[in-house]
C-alpha atoms as a PDB file:
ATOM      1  CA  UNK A   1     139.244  25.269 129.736  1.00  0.00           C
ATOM      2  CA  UNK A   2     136.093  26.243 127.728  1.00  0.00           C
ATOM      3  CA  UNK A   3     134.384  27.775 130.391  1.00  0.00           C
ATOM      4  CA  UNK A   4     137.961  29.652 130.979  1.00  0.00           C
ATOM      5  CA  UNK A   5     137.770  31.425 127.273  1.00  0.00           C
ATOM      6  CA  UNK A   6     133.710  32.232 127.387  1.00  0.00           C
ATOM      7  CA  UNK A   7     134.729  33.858 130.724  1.00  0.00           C
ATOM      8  CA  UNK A   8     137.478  35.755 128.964  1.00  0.00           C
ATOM      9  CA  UNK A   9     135.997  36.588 125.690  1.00  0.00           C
ATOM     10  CA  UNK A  10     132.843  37.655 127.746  1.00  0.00           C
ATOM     11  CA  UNK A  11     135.062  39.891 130.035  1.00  0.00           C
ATOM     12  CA  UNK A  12     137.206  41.230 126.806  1.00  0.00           C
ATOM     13  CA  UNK A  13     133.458  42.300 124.747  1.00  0.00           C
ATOM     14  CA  UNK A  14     132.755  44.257 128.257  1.00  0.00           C
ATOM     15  CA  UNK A  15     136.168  45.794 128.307  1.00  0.00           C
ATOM     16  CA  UNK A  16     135.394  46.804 125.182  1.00  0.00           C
ATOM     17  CA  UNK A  17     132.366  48.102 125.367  1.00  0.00           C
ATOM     18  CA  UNK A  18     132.723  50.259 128.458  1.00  0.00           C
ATOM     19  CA  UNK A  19     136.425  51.674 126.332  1.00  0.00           C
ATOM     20  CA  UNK A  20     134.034  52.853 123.566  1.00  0.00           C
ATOM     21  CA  UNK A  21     131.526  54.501 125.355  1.00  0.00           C
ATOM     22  CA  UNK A  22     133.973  56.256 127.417  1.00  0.00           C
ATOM     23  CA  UNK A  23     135.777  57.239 124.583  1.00  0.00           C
ATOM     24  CA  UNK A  24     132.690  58.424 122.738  1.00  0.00           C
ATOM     25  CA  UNK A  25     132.066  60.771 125.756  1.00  0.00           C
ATOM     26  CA  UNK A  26     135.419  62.142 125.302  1.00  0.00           C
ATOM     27  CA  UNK A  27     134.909  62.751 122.037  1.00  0.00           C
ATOM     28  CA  UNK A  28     131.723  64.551 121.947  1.00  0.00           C
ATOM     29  CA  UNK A  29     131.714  67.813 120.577  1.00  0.00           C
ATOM     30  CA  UNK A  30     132.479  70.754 123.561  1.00  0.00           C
ATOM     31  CA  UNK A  31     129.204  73.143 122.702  1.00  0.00           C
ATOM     32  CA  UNK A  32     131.253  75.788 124.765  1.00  0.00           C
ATOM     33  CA  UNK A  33     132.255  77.701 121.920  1.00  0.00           C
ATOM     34  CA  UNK A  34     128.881  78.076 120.179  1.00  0.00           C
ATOM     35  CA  UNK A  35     128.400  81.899 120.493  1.00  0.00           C
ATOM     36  CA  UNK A  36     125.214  82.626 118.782  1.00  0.00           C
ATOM     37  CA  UNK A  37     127.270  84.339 115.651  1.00  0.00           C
ATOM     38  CA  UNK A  38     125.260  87.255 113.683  1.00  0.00           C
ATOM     39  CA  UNK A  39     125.847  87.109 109.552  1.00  0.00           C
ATOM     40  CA  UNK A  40     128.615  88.808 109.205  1.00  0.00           C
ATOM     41  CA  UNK A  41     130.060  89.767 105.463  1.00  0.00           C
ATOM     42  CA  UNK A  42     131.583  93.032 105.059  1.00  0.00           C
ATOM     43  CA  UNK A  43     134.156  94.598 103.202  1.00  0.00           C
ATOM     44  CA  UNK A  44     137.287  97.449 104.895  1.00  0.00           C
ATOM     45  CA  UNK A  45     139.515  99.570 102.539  1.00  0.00           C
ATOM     46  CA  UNK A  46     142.370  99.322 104.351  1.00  0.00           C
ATOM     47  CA  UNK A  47     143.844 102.748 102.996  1.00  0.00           C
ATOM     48  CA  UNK A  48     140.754 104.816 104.064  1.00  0.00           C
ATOM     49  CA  UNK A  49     141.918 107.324 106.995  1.00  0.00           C
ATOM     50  CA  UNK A  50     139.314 105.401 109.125  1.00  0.00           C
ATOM     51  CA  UNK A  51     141.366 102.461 109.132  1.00  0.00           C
ATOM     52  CA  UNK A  52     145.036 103.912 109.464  1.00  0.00           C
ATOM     53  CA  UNK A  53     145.537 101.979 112.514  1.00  0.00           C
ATOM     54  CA  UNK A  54     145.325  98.741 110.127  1.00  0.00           C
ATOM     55  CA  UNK A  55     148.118  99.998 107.767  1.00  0.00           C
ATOM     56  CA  UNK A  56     151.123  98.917 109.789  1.00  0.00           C
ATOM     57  CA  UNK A  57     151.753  94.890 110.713  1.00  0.00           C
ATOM     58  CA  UNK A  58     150.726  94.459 114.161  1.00  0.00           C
ATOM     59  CA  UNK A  59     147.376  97.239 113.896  1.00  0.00           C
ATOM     60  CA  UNK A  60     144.262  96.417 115.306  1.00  0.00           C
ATOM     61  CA  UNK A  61     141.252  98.073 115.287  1.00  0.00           C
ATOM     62  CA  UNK A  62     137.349  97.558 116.810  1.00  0.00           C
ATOM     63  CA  UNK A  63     134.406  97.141 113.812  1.00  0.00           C
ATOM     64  CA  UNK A  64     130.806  97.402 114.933  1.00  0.00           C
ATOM     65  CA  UNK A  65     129.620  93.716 113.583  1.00  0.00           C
ATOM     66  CA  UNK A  66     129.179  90.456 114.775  1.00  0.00           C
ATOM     67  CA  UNK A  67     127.830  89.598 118.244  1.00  0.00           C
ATOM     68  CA  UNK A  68     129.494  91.981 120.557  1.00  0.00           C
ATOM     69  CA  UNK A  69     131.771  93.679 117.764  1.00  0.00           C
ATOM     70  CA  UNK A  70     134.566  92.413 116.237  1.00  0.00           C
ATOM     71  CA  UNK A  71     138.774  93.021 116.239  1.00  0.00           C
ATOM     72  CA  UNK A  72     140.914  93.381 113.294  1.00  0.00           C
ATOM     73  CA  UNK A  73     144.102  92.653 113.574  1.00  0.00           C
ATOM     74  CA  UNK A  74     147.491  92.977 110.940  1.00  0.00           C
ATOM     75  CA  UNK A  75     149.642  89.570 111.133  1.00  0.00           C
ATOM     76  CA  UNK A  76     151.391  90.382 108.130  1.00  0.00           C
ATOM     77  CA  UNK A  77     151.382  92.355 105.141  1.00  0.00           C
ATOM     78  CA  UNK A  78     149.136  89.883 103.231  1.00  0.00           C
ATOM     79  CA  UNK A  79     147.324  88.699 106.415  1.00  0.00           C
ATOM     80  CA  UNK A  80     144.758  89.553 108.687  1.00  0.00           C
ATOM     81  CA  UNK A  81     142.674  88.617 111.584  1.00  0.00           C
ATOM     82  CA  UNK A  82     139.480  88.814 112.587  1.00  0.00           C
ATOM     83  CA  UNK A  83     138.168  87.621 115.980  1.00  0.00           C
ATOM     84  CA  UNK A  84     134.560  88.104 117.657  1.00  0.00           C
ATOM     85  CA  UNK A  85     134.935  90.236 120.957  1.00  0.00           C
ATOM     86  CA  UNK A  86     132.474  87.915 122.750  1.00  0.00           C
ATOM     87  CA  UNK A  87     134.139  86.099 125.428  1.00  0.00           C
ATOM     88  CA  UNK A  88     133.714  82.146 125.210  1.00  0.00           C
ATOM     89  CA  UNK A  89     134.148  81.701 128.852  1.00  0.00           C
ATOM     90  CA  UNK A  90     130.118  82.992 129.742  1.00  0.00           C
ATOM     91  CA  UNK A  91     128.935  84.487 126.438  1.00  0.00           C
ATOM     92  CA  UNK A  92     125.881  85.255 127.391  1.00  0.00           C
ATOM     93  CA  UNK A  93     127.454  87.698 130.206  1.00  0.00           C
ATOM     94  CA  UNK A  94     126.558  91.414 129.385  1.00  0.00           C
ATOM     95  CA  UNK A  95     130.027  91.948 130.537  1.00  0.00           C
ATOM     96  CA  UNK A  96     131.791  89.378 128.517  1.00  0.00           C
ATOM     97  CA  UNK A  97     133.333  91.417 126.328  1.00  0.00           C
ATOM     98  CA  UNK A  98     136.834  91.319 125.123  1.00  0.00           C
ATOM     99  CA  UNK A  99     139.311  94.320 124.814  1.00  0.00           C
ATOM    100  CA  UNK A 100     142.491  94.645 123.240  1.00  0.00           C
ATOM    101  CA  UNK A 101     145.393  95.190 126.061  1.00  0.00           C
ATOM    102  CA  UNK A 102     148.196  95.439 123.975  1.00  0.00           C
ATOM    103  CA  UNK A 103     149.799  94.506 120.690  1.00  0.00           C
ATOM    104  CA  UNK A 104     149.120  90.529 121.146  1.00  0.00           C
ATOM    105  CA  UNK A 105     146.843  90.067 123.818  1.00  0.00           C
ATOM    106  CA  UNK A 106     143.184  90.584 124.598  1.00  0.00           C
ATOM    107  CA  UNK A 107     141.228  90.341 128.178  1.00  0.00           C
ATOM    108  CA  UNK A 108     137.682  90.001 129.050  1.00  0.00           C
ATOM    109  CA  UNK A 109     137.502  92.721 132.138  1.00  0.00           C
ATOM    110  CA  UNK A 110     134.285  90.461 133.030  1.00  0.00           C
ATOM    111  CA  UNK A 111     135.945  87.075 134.175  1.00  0.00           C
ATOM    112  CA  UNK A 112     139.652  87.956 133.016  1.00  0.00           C
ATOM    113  CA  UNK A 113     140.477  85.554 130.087  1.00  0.00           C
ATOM    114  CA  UNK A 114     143.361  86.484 128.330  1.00  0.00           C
ATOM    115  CA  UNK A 115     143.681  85.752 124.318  1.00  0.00           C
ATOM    116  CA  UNK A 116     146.148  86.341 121.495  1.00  0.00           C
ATOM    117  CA  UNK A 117     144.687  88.795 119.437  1.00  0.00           C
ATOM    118  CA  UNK A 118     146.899  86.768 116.742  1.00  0.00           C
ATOM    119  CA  UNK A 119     144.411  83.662 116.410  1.00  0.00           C
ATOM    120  CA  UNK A 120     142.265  84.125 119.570  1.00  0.00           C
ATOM    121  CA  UNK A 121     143.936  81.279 121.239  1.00  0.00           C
ATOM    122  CA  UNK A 122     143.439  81.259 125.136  1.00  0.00           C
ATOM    123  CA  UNK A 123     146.245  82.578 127.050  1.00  0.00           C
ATOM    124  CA  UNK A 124     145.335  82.242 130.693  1.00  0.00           C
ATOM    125  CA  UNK A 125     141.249  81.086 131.269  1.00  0.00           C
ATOM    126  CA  UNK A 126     139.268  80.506 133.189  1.00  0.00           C
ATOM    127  CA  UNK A 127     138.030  80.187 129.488  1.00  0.00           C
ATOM    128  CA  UNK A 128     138.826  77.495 127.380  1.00  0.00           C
ATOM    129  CA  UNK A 129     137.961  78.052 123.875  1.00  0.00           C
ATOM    130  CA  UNK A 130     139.534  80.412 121.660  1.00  0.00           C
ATOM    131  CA  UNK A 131     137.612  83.299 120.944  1.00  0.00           C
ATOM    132  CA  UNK A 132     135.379  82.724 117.173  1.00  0.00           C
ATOM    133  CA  UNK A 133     137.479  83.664 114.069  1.00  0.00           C
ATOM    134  CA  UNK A 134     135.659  84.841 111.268  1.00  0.00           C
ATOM    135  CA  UNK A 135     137.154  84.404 107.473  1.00  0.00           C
ATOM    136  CA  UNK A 136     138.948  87.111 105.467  1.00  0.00           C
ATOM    137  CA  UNK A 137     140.263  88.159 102.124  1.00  0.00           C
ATOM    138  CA  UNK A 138     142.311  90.779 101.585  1.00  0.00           C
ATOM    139  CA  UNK A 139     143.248  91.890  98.030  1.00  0.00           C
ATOM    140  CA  UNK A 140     145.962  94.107  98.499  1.00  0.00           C
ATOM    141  CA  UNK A 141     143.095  96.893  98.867  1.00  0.00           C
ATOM    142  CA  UNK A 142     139.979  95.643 100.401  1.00  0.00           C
ATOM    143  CA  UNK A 143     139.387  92.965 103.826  1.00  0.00           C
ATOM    144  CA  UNK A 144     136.289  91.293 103.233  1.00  0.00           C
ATOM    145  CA  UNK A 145     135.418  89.682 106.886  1.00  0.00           C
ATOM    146  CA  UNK A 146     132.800  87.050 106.469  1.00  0.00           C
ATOM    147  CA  UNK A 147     131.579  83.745 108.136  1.00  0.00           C
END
């Protein structure tokens, strides 16, 4: 009977030892969304005719910052979005670059992902990971876009 429970405790420590490592694995950290990200920290006036298209809910526009550029988008009147156009499906692609289609979505012409230019969550892949979302602030007056 002895020999029975060493057997079984020794049997139960390697069950749970191959469980943990196989569930660290898992875990680790998917390094397919580490675009190389530029500083970014800038600041729009919203009510400047440059930026009309940002007036109305539901505007987007393109800025020149960031890795490949960046789009702004209106969710609300107090909220905004800003996502980096690099596609996270082969970054380093010079073609990988993403482009608004319509009001909500956004494709990469290079390998076709399709994302919601409302968060940058994936809508059909082959990419996995939502395009990079940098931080705003908007006043009422003035988006400051930073990371």
């Amino acid at each position: 009977m002895k020999s029975f429970i060493n057997k079984l405790l020794r049997y139960t420590a390697f069950a749970i030892l191959i469980y943990v490592t196989l569930f660290s694995i898992a875990c680790k950290k998917d390094n397919s969304n580490d675009i190389a990200q530029n500083y970014v920290d800038f600041t729009l006036y919203i009510n400047e005719p440059s930026n009309i298209a940002l007036n109305a809910v539901g505007g987007w526009a393109y800025v020149n910052a960031g890795t490949k550029g960046i789009i702004i988008y209106r969710r609300s009147q107090t909220e905004f979005t800003a996502l980096e156009r690099n596609c996270t499906f082969d970054p380093n692609a010079s073609c990988s670059i993403v482009e608004v289609l319509s009001g909500i979505s956004s494709i990469d012409s290079c390998c076709t992902s399709r994302f919601s230019i409302y968060d940058g969550s994936v809508i059909n892949g082959p990419a996995t990971q939502p395009l990079y979302q940098y931080r705003t602030y908007f006043d009422g007056v003035a988006l400051r876009v930073f990371n």
